[in-house]
Protein backbone atom coordinates (compact mmCIF):
# COMPACT_ATOMS: atom_id res chain seq x y z
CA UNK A 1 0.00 0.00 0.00
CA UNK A 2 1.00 3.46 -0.99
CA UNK A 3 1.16 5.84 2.16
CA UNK A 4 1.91 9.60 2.16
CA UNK A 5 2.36 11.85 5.36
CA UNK A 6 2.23 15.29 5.06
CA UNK A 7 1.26 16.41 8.12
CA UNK A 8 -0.22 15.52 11.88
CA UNK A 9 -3.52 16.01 9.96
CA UNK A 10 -3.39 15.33 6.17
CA UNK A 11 -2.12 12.08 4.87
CA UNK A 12 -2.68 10.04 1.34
CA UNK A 13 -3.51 6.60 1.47
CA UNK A 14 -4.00 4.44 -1.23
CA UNK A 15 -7.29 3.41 -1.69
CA UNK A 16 -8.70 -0.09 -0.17
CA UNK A 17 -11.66 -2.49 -0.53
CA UNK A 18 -12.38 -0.71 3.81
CA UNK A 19 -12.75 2.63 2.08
CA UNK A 20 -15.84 1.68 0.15
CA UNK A 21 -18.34 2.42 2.74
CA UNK A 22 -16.87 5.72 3.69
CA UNK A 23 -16.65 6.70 -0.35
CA UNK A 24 -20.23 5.92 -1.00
CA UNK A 25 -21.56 8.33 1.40
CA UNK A 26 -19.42 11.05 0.86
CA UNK A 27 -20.19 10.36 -3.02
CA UNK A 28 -23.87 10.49 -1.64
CA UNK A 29 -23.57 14.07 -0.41
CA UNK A 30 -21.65 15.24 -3.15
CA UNK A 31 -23.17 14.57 -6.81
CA UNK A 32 -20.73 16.19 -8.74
CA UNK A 33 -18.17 13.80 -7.38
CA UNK A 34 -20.23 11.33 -8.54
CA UNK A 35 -20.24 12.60 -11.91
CA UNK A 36 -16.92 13.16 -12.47
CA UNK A 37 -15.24 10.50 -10.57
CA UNK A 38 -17.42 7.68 -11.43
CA UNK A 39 -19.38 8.71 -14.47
CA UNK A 40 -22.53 8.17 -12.62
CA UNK A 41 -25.32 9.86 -12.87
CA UNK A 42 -26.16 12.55 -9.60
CA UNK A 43 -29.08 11.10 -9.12
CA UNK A 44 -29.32 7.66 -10.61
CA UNK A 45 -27.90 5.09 -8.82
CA UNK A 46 -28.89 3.35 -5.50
CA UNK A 47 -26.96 2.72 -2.89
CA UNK A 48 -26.32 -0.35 -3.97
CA UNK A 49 -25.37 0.50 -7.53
CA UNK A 50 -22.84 3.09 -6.38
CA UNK A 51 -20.91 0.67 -3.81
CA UNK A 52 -20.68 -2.02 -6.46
CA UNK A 53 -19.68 1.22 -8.84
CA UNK A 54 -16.48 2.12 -6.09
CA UNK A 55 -15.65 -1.60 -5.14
CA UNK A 56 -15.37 -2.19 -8.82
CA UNK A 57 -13.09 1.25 -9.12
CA UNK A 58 -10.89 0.17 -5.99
CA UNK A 59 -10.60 -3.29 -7.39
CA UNK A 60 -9.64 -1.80 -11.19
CA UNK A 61 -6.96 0.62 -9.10
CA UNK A 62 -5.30 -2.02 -7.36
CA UNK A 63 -4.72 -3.98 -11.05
CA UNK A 64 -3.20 -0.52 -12.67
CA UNK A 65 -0.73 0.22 -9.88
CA UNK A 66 0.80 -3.13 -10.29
CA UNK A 67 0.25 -3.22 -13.87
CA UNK A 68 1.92 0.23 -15.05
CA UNK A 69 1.80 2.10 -11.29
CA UNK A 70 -1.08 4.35 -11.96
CA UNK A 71 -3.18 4.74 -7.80
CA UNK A 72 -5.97 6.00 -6.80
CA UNK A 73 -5.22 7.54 -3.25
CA UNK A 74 -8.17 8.74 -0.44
CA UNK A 75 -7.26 12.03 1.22
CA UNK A 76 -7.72 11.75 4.60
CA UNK A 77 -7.50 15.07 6.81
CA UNK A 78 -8.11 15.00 10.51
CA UNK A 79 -8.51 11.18 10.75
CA UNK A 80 -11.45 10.68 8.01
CA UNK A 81 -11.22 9.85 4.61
CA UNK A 82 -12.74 13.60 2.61
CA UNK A 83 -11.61 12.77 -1.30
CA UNK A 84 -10.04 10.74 -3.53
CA UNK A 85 -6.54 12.31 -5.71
CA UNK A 86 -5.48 9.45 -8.24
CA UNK A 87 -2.68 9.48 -11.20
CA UNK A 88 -4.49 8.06 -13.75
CA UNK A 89 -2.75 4.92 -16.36
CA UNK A 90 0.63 6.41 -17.09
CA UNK A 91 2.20 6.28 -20.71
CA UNK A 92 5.34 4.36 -20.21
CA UNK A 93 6.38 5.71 -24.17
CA UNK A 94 5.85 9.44 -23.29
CA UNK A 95 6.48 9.54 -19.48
CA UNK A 96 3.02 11.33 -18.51
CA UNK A 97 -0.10 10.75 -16.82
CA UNK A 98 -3.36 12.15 -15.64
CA UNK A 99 -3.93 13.39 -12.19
CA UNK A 100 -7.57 13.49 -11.31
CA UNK A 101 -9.14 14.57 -8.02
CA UNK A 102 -12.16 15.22 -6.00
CA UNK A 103 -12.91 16.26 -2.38
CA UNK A 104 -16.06 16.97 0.06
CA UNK A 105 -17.57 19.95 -0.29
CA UNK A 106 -17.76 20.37 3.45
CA UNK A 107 -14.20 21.49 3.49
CA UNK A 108 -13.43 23.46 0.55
CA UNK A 109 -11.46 26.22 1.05
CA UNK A 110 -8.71 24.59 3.24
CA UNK A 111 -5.95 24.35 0.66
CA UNK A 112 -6.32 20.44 1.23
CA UNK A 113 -6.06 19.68 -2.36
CA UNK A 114 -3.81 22.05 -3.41
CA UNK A 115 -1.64 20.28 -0.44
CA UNK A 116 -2.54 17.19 -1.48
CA UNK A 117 -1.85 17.60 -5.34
CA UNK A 118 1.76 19.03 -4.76
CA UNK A 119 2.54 16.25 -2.60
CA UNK A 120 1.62 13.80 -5.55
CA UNK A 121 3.21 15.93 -8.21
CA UNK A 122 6.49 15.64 -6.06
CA UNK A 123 6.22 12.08 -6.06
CA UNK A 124 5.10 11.34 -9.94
CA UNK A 125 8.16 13.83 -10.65
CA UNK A 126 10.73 12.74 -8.50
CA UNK A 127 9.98 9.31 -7.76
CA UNK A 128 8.35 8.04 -10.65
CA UNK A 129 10.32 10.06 -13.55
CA UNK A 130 7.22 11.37 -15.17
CA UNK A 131 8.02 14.07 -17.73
CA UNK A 132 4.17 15.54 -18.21
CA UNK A 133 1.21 15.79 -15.73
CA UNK A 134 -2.52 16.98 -17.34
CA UNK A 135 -5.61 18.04 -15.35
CA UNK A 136 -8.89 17.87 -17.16
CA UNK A 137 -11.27 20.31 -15.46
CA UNK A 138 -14.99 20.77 -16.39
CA UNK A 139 -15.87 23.91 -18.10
CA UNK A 140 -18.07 25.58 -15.21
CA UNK A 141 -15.86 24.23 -12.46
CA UNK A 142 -14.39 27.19 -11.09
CA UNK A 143 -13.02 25.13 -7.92
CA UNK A 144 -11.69 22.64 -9.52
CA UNK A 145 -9.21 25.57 -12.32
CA UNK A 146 -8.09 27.07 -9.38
CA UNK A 147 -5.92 24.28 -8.11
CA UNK A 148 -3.74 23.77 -11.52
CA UNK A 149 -3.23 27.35 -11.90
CA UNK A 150 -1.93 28.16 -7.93
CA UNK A 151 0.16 24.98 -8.89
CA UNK A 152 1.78 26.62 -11.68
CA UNK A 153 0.53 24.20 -14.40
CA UNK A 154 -0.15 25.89 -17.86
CA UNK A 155 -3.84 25.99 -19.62
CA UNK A 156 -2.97 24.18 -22.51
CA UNK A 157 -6.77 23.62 -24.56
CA UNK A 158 -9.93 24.80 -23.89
CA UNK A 159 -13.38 23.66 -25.23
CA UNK A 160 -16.84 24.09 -24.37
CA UNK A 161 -16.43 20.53 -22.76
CA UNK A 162 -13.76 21.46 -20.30
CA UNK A 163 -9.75 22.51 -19.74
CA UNK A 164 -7.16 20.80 -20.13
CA UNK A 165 -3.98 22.22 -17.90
CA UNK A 166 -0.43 20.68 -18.15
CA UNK A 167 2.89 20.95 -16.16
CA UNK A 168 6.29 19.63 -17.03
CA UNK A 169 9.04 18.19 -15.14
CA UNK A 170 11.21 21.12 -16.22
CA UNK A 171 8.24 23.63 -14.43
CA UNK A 172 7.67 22.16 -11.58
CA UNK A 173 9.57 24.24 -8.67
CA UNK A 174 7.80 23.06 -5.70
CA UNK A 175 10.49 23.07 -2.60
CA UNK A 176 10.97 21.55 -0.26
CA UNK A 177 9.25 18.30 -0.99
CA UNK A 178 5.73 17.66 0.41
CA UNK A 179 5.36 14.56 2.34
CA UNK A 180 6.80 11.74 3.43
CA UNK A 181 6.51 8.64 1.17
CA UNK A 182 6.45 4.73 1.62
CA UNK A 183 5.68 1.88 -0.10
CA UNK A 184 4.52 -1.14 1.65
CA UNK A 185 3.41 -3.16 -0.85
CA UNK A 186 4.94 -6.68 -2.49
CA UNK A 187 3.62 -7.20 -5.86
CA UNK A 188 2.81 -11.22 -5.63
């Protein structure tokens, strides 16, 4: 498992089949994370449907970080699990990935994710070699803009569908490192 500390209250974890129960009601009070996370719709699915949806997701994760080392990690701030951050399937050929992310609405405003997204950058950089990181943010999502640009990623395409920001090994300048990093895994 894939463990960052950042500080006494904010911490990554890697996402496990435990966090399903948590996820599904936090996906229950915010729709939009439901959307864009899952592809579900707001409204649409039961209970039910949505923790099959996020065991299936955690499941999926698990195969892609030992298959190319693409995770999905939960944010957890003050002891509870409040979003997910994940690098999405990285291209071995090309050196880049996807970061997506998500948190409660309940604590926007905190600079959580912009925390939480540096710390990951540092790692996919540093750790993991990547050349090129992209965040896909929806047209109308204001929020969700704010935290490539404070990052210093640059607004590469824009469509009527959404934004598409991007950030280079060469630009990222973020020092000192955020967050302390293991790995506890064994592949079997």
């Amino acid at each position: 498992m894939l463990i960052c500390t950042i500080n006494t209250d904010l911490h990554l974890k890697q996402l496990q089949k435990s966090d399903v129960d948590t996820l599904v009601y936090l996906l229950e009070h915010n729709p939009e994370a439901r959307v864009e996370w899952l592809k579900a719709q707001p409204m649409a699915a039961q209970t039910q449907d949505l923790r099959r949806l996020v065991m299936s997701y955690i499941d999926t994760g698990e195969m892609r970080y030992f298959m190319n080392g693409a995770f999905d990690m939960g944010i957890w701030y003050q002891q509870r699990i409040v979003g997910v951050i994940e690098l999405h399937t990285i291209n071995p050929e090309y050196r880049r990935s996807d970061l997506g992310y998500w948190l409660d609405s309940s604590i926007y405003g905190q600079g959580i994710m912009t925390t939480a997204a540096r710390a990951l950058l540092d790692y996919s950089f540093h750790t993991y070699g990547l050349r090129e990181i992209r965040i896909h943010c929806d047209a109308g999502n204001v929020k969700s803009q704010a935290i490539p640009e404070r990052l210093g990623f640059v607004r590469e395409f824009t469509s009527t569908e959404g934004i598409v920001y991007v950030i280079r090994e060469q630009q990222w300048t973020a020092q000192p490192p955020v967050g302390v990093w293991q790995d506890t895994s064994t592949p079997d």
